[in-house]
N, C-alpha and C. Protein backbone atom coordinates (compact mmCIF):
# COMPACT_ATOMS: atom_id res chain seq x y z
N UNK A 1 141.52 106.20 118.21
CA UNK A 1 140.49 105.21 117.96
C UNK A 1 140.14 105.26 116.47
N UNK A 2 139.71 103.96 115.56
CA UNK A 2 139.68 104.11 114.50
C UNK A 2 138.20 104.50 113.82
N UNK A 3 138.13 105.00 112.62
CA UNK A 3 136.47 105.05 112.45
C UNK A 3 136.09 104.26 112.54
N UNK A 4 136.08 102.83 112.26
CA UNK A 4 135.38 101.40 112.55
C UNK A 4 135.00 101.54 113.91
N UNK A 5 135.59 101.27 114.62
CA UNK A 5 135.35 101.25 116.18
C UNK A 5 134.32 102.10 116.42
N UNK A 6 134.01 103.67 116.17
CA UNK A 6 133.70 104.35 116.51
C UNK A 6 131.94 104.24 115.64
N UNK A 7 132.18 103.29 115.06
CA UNK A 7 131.07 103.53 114.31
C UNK A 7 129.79 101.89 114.51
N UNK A 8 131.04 101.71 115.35
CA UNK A 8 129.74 100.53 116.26
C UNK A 8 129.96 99.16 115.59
N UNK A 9 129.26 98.07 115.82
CA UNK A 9 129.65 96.75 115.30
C UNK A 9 129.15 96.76 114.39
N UNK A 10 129.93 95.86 113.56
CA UNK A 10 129.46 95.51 111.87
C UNK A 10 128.09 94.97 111.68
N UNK A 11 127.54 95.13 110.65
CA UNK A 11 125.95 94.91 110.58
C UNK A 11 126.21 93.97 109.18
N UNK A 12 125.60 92.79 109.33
CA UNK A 12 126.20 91.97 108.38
C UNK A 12 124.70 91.90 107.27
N UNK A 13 124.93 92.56 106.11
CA UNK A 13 123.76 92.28 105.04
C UNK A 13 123.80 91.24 104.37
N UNK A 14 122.11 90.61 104.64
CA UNK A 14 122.20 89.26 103.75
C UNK A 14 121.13 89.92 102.58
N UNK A 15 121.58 89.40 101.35
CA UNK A 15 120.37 89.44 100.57
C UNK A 15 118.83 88.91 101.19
N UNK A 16 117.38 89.67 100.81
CA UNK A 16 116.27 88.83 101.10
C UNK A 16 116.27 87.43 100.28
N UNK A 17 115.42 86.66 101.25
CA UNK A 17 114.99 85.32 100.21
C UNK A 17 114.01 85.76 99.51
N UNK A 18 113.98 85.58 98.29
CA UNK A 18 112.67 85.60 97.95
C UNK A 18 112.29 84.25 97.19
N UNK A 19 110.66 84.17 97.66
CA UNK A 19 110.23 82.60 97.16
C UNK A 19 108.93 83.41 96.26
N UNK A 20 108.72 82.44 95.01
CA UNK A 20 107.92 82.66 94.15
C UNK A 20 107.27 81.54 94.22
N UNK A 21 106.28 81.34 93.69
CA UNK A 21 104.48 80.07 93.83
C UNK A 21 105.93 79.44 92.53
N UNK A 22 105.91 80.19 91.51
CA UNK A 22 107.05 79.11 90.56
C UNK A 22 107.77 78.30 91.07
N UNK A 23 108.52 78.94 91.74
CA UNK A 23 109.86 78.38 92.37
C UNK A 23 108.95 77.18 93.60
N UNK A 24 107.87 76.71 93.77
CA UNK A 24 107.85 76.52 94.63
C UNK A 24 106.87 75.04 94.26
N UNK A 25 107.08 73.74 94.05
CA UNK A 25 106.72 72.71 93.63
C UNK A 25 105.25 71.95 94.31
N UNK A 26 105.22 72.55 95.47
CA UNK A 26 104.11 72.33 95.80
C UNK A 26 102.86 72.94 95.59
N UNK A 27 102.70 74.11 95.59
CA UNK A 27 101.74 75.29 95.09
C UNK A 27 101.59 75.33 93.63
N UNK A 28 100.87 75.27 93.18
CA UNK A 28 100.39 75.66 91.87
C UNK A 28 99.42 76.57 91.58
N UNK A 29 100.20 77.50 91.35
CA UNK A 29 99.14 79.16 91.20
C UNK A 29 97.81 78.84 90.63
N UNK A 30 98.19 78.01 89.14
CA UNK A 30 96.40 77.96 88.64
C UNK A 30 95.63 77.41 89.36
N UNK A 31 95.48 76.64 90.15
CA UNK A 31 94.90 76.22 91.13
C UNK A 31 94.62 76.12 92.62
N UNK A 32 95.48 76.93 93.31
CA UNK A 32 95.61 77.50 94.46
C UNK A 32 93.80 78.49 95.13
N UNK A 33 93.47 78.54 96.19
CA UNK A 33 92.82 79.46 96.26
C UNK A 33 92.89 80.32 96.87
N UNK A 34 92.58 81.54 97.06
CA UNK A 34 92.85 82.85 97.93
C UNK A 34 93.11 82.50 99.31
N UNK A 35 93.60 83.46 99.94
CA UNK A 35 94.21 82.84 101.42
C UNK A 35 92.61 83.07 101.95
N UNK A 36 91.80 84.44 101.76
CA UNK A 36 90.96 85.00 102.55
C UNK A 36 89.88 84.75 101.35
N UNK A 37 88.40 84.30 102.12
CA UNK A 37 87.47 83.61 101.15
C UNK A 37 87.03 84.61 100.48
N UNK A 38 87.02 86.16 100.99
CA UNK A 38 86.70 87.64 100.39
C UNK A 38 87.15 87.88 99.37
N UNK A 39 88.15 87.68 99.12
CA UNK A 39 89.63 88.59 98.72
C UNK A 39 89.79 87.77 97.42
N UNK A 40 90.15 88.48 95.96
CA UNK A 40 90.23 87.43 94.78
C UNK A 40 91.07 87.60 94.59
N UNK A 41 92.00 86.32 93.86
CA UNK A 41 93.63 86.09 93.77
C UNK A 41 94.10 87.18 93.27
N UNK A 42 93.40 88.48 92.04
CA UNK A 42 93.93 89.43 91.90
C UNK A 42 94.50 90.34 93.06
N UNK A 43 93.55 90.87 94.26
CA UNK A 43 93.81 91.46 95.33
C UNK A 43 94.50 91.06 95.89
N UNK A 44 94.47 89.75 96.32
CA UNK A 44 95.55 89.24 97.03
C UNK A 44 97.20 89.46 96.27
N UNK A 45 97.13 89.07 95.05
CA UNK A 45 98.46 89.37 94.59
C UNK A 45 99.16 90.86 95.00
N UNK A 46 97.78 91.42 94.46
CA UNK A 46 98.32 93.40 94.81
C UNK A 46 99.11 93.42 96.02
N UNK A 47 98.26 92.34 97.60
CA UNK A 47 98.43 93.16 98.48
C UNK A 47 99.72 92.44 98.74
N UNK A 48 100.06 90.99 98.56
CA UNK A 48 101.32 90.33 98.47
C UNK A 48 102.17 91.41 97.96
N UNK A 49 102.50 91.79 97.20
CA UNK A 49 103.30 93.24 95.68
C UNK A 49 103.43 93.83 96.89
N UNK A 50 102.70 94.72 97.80
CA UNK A 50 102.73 95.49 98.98
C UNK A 50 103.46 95.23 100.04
N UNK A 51 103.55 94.07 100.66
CA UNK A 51 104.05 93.79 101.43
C UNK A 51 105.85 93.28 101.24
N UNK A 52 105.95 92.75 100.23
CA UNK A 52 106.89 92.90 99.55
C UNK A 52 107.52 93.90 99.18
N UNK A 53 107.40 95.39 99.10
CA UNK A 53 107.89 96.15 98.93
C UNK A 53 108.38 96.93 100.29
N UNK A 54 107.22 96.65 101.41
CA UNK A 54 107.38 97.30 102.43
C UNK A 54 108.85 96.87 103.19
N UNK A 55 109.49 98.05 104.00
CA UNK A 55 110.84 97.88 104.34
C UNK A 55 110.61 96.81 105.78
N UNK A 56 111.57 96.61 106.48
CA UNK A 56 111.14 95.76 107.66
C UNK A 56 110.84 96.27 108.48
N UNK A 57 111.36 97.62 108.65
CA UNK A 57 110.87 98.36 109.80
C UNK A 57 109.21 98.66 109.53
N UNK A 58 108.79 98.84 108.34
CA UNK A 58 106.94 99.44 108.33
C UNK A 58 106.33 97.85 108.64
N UNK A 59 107.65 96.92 108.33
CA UNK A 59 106.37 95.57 108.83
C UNK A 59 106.31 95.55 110.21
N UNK A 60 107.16 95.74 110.82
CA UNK A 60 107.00 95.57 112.46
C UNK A 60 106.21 96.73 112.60
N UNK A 61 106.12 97.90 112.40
CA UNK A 61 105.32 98.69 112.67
C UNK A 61 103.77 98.15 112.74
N UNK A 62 103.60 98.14 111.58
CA UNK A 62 102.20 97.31 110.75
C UNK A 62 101.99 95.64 111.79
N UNK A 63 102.85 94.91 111.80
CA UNK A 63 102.49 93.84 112.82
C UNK A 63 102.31 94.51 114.26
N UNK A 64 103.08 95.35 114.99
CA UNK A 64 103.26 95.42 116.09
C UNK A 64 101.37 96.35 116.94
N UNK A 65 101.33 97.19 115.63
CA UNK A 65 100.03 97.18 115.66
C UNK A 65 98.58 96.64 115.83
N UNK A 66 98.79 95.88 114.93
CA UNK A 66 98.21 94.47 115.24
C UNK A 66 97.96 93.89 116.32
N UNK A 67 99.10 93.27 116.70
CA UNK A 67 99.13 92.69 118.32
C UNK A 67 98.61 93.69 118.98
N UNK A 68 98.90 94.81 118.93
CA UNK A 68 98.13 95.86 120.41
C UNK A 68 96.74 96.05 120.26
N UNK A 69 96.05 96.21 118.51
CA UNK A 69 94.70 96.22 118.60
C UNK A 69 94.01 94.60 119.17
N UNK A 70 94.57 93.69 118.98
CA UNK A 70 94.29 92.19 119.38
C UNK A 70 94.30 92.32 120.74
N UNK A 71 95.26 92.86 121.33
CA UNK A 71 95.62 92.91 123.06
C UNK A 71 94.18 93.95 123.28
N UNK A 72 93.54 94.87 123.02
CA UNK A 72 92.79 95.75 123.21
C UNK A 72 91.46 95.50 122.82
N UNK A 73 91.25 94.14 121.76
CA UNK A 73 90.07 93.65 121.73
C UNK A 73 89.46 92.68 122.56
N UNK A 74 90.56 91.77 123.44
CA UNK A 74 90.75 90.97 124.09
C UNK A 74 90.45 91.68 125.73
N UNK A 75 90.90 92.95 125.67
CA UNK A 75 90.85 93.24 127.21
C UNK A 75 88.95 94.01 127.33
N UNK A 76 89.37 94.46 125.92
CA UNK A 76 87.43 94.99 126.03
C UNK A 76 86.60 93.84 126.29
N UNK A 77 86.61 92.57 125.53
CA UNK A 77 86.29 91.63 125.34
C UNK A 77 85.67 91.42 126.97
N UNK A 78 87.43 91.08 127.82
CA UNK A 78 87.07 90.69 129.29
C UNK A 78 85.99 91.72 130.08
N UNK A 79 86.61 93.04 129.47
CA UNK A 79 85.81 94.06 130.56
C UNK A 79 84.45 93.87 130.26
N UNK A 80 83.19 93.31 128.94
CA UNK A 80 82.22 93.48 128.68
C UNK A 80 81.70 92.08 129.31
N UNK A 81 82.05 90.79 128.90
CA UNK A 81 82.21 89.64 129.72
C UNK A 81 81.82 89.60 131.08
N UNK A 82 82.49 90.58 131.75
CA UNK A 82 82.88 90.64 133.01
C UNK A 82 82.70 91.58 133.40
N UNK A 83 81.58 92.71 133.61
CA UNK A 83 81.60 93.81 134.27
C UNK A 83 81.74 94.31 135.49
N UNK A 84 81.70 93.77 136.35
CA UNK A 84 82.16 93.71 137.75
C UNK A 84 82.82 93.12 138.30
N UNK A 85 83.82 92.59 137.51
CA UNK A 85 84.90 92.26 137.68
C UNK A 85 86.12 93.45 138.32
N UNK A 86 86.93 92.80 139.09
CA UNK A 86 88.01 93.89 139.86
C UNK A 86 89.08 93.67 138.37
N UNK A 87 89.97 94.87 138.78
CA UNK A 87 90.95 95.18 137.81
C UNK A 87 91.97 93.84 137.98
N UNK A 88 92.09 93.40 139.51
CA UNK A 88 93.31 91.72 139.27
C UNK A 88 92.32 90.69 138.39
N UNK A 89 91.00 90.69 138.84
CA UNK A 89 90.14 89.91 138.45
C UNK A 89 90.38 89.62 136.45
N UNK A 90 90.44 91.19 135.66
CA UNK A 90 90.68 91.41 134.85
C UNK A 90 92.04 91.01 133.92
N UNK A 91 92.69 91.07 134.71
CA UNK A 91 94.47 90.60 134.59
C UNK A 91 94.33 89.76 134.73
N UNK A 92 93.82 88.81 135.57
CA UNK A 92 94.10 87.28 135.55
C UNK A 92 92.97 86.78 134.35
N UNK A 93 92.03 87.10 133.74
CA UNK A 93 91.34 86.43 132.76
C UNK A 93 91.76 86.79 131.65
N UNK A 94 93.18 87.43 131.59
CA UNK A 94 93.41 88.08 130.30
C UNK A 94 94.42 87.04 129.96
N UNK A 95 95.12 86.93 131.42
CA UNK A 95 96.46 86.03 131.50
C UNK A 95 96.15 84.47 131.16
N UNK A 96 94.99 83.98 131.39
CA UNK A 96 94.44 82.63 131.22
C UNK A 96 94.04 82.62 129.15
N UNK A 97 93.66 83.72 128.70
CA UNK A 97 93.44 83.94 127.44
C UNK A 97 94.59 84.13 126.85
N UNK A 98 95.83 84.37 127.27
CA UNK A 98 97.05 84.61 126.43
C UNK A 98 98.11 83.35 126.70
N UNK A 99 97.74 83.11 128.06
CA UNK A 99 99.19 82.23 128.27
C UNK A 99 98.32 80.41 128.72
N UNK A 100 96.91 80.52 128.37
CA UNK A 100 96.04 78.90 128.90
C UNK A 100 96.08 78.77 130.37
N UNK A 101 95.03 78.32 130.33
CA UNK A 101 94.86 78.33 131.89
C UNK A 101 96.24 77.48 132.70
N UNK A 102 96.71 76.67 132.54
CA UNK A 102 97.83 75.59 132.89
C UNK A 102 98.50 76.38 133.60
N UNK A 103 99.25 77.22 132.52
CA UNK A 103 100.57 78.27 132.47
C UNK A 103 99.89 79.43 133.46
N UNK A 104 98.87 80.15 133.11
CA UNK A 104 98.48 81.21 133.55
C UNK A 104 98.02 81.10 135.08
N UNK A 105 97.98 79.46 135.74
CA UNK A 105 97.72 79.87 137.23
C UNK A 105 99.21 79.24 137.61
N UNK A 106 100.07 78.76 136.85
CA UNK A 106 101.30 78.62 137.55
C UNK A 106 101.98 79.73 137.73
N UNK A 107 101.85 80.74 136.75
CA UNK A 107 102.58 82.09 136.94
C UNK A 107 101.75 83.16 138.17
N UNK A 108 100.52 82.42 137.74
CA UNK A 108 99.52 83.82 139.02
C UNK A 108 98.61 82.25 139.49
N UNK A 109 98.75 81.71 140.99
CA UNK A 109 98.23 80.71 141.26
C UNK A 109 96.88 81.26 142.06
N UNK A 110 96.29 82.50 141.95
CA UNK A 110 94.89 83.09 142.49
C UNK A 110 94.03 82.96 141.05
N UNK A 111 94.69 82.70 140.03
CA UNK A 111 93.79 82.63 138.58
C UNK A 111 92.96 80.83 139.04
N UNK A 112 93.56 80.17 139.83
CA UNK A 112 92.58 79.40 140.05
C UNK A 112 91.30 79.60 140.48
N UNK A 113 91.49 80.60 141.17
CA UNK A 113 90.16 80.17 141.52
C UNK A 113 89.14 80.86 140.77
N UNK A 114 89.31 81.47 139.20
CA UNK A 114 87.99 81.78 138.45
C UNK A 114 87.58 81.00 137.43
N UNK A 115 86.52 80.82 138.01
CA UNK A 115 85.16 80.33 137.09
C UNK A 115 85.25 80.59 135.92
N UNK A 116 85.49 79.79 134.86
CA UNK A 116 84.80 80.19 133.12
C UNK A 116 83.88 81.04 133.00
């Protein structure tokens, strides 16, 4: 068997894109304003510089985080909302908050029957 083979399928590297406010005809830096009303275009640049440097794996890390503290503010959210609520009771108001009510009683059709 050859080392290729043995060393698994080819992993094809693309250069990153990178886009600059220059390069970019619609945006005009001098006049642009911060993404976050807090945050002044200096900081923001820094933290842009940051994220940009970070590899892809610390961004999924760093996003994937995210989503779970969001998933965990959302379920506290229901449990305080809803204190006597049963644990399906709980799952199904989580499922109506993630997937809309539409979707969320076609997949679980007992989410009908709760009340806002």
């Amino acid at each position: 068997m050859s080392r290729r083979a043995l060393a698994g399928p080819a992993v094809i590297r693309r250069p990153p894109i990178r886009l600059h406010l220059r390069d970019n005809p619609v945006v005009d830096a001098a006049v642009r304003s911060p993404l976050a009303d807090d945050t002044s275009l200096d900081v923001e640049a820094r933290q842009v510089a940051l994220w940009q440097r970070m590899s892809r794996e610390d961004k999924a890390v760093v996003v994937s985080g995210l989503c779970r503290a969001v998933f965990e503010a959302a379920t506290e959210g229901v449990r305080r909302r809803y204190p006597d609520s049963t644990p399906r009771e709980q799952f199904l108001r989580l499922a109506i908050l993630r997937l809309g009510r539409e979707l969320a009683v076609e997949a679980f059709p007992d989410a009908a029957d709760l009340q806002n």
